[in-house]
Protein backbone atom coordinates (compact mmCIF):
# COMPACT_ATOMS: atom_id res chain seq x y z
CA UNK A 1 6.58 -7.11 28.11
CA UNK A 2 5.55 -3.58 26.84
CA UNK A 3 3.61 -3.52 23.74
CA UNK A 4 6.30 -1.63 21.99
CA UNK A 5 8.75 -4.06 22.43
CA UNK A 6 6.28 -6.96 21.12
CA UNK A 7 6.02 -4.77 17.95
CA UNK A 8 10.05 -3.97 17.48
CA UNK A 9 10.09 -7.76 17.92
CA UNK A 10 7.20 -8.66 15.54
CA UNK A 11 8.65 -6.01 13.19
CA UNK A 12 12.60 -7.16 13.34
CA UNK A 13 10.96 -10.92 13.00
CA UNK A 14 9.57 -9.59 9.58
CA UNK A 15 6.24 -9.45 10.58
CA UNK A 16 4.84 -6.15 10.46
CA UNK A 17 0.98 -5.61 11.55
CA UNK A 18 -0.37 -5.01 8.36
CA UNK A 19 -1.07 -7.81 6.23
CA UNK A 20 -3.30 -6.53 3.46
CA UNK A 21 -5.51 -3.82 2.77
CA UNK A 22 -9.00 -4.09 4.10
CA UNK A 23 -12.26 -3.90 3.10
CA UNK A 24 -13.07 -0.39 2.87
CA UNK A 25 -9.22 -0.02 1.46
CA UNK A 26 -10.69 -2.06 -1.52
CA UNK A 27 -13.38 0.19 -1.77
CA UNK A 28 -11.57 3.34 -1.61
CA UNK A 29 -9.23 1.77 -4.74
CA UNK A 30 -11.90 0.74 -6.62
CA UNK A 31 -14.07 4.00 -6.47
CA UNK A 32 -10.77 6.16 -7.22
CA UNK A 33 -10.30 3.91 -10.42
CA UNK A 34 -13.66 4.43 -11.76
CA UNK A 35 -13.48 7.87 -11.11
CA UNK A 36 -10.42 7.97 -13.21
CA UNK A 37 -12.14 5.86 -15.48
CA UNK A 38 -15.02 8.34 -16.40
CA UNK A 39 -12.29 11.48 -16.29
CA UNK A 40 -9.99 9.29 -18.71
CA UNK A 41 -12.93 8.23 -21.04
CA UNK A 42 -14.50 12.12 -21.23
CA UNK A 43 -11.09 13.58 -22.07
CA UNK A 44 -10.52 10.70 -24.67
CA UNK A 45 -14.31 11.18 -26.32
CA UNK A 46 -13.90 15.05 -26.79
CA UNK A 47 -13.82 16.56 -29.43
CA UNK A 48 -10.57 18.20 -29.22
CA UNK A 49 -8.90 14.86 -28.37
CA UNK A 50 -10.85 13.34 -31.32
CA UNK A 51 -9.51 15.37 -34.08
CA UNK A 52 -6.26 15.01 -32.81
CA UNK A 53 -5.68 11.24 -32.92
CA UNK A 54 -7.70 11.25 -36.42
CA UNK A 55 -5.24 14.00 -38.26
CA UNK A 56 -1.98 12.01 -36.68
CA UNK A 57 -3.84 8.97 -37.19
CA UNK A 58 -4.56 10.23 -40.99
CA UNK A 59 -0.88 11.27 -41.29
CA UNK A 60 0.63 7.91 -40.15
CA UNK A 61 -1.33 5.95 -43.01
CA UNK A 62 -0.29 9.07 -45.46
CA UNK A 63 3.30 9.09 -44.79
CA UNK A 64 5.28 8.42 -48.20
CA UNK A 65 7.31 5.07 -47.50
C-alpha cells in the first residue's frame, strides 16, 4: 500500500497523526504567554491605565444610590 492511502485510512478511521503538541510546541506556548504576561502587566501598571481605573473606580463607590 502507498503511504497516502495508509493516511486517508488512518485519517477516515479517526486517527489523524497528530496526537498532541510536542515539546518545543509547549515551549513556544509558554514563552508567548509570558511575553503577554509582561506586555499585559506594563500596560496595567502605567500610569495612564492607573488613573483610569482609580477615577471609575472612585465614581462607582460615589454613585448616589
Amino acid at each position: 500500500m502507498s503511504i497516502i492511502w495508509l493516511r486517508v485510512r488512518a485519517v477516515l478511521r479517526g486517527r489523524g497523526g497528530d496526537e498532541g503538541m510536542s515539546t518545543s510546541e509547549y515551549a513556544m506556548g509558554t514563552i508567548a504567554a509570558c511575553a503577554f504576561a509582561a506586555v499585559l502587566y506594563k500596560v496595567v501598571t502605567s500610569e495612564v491605565v492607573s488613573t483610569a481605573l482609580q477615577s471609575t473606580i472612585g465614581k462607582a463607590l460615589d454613585a448616589p444610590f
